[in-house]
C-alpha atoms as a PDB file:
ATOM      1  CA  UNK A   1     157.780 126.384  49.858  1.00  0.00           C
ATOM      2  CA  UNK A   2     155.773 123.504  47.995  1.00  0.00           C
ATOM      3  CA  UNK A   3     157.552 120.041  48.771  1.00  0.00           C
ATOM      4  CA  UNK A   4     156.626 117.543  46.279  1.00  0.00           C
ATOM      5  CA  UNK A   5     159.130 114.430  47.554  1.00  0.00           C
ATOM      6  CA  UNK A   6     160.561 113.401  50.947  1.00  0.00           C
ATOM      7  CA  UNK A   7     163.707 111.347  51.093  1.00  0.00           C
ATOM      8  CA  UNK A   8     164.356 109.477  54.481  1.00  0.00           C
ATOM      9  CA  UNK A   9     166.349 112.345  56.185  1.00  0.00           C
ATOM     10  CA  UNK A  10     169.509 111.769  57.669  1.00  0.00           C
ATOM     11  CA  UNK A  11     169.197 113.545  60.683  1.00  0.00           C
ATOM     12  CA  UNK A  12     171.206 116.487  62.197  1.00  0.00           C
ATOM     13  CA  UNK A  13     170.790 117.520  65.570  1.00  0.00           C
ATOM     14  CA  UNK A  14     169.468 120.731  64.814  1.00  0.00           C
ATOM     15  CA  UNK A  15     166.279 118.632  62.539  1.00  0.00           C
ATOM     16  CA  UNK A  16     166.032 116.465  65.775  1.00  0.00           C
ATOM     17  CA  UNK A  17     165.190 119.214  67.674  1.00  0.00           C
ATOM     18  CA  UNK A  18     163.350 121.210  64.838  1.00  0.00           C
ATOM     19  CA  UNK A  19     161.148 117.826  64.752  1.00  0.00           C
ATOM     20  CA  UNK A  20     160.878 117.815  68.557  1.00  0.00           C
ATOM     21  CA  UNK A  21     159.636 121.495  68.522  1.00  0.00           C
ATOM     22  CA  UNK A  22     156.860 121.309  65.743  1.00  0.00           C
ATOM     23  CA  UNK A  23     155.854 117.699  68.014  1.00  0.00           C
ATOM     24  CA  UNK A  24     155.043 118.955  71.178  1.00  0.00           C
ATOM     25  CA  UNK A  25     153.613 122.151  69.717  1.00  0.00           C
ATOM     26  CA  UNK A  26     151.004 119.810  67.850  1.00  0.00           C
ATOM     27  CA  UNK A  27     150.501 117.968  70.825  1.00  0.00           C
ATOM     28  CA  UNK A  28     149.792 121.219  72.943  1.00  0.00           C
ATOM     29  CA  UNK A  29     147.767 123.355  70.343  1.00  0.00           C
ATOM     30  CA  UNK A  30     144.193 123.905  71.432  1.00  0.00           C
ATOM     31  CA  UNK A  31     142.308 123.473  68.387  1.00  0.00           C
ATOM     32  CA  UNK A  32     144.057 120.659  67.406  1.00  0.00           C
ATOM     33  CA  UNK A  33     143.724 116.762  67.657  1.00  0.00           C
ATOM     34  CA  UNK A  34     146.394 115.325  65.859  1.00  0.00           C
ATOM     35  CA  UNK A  35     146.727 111.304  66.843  1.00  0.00           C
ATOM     36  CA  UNK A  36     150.183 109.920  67.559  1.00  0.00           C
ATOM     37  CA  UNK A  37     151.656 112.769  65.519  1.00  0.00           C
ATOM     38  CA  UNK A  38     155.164 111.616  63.449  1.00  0.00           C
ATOM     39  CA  UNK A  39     157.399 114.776  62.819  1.00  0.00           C
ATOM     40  CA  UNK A  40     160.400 114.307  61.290  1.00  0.00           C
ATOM     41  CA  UNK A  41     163.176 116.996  59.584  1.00  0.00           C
ATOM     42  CA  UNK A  42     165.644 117.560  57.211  1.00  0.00           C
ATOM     43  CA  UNK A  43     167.051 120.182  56.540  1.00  0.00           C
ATOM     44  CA  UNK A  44     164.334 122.460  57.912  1.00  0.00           C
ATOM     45  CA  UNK A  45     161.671 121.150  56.040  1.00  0.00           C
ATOM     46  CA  UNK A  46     159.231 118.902  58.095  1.00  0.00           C
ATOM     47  CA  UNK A  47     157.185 116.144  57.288  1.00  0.00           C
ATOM     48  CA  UNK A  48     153.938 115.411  59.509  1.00  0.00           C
ATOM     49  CA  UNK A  49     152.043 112.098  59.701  1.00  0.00           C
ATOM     50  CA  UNK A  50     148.842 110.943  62.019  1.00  0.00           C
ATOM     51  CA  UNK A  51     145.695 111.373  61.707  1.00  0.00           C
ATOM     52  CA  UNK A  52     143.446 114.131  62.471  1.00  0.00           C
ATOM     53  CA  UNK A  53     139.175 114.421  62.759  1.00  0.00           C
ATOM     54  CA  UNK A  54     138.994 117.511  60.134  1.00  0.00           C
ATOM     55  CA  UNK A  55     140.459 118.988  57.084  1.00  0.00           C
ATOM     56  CA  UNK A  56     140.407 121.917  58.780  1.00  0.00           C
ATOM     57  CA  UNK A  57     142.569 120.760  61.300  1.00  0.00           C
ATOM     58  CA  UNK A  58     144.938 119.226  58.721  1.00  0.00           C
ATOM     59  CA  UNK A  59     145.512 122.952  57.471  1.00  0.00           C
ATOM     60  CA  UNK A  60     146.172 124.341  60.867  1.00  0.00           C
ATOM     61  CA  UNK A  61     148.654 121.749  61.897  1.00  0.00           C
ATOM     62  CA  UNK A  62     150.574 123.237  58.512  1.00  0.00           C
ATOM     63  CA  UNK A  63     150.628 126.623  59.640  1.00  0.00           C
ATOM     64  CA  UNK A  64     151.344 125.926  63.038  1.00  0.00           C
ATOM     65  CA  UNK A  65     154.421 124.202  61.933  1.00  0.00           C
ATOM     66  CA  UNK A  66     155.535 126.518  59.479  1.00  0.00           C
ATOM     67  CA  UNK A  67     155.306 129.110  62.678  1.00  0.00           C
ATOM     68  CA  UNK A  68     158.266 127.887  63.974  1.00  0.00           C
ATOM     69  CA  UNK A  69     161.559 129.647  63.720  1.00  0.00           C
ATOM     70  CA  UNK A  70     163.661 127.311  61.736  1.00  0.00           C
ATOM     71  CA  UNK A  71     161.472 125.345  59.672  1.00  0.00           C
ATOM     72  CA  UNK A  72     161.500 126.116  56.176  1.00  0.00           C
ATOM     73  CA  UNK A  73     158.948 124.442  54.601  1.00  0.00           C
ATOM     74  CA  UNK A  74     156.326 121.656  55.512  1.00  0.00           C
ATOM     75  CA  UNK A  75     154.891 118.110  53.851  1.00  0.00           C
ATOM     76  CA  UNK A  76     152.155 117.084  55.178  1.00  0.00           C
ATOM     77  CA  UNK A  77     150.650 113.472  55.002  1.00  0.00           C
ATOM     78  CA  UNK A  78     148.513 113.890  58.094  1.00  0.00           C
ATOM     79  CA  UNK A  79     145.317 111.846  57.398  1.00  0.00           C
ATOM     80  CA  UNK A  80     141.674 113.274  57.995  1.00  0.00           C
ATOM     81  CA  UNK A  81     140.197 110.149  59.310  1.00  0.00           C
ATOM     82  CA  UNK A  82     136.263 111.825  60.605  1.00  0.00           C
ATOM     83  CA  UNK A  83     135.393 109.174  63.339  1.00  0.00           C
ATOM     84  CA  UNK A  84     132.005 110.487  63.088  1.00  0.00           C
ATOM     85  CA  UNK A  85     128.949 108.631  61.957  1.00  0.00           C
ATOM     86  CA  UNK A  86     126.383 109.787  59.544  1.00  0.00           C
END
């Protein structure tokens, strides 16, 4: 599912706990390193915001959310903010 526009949700409890899931899945996954991520839900789709070193990472934090059971589609704004120096 392509999301183009998120509207502030109005929370249920089941996209509280949806966003709560996707969270500390982010926040556990090995070969990520999301910063301070933001999850929230509605209606099964899930929007993700922080910041993360790679655009490779940005893609993997998309699939990992759409792996769980419930979510039905994902928009990410998750930033790719390389702290690296040339």
């Amino acid at each position: 599912m392509v999301v183009t526009r998120w509207l502030k949700p109005r929370s249920s409890s089941r996209d509280r706990h949806l966003a709560a899931t996707v969270r500390v899945l982010l926040l556990k996954h090995p070969n990520l390193g999301v910063v301070e991520p933001s999850v929230e839900s509605k209606a099964g789709v899930v929007l993700l915001r922080g910041q993360v070193p790679t655009l490779r990472q940005k893609l993997l934090a998309t699939m990992a959310a759409a792996s769980v059971r419930g979510v039905a589609g994902v928009f990410n704004e998750l930033e790719v903010c390389n702290t690296e120096e040339s």
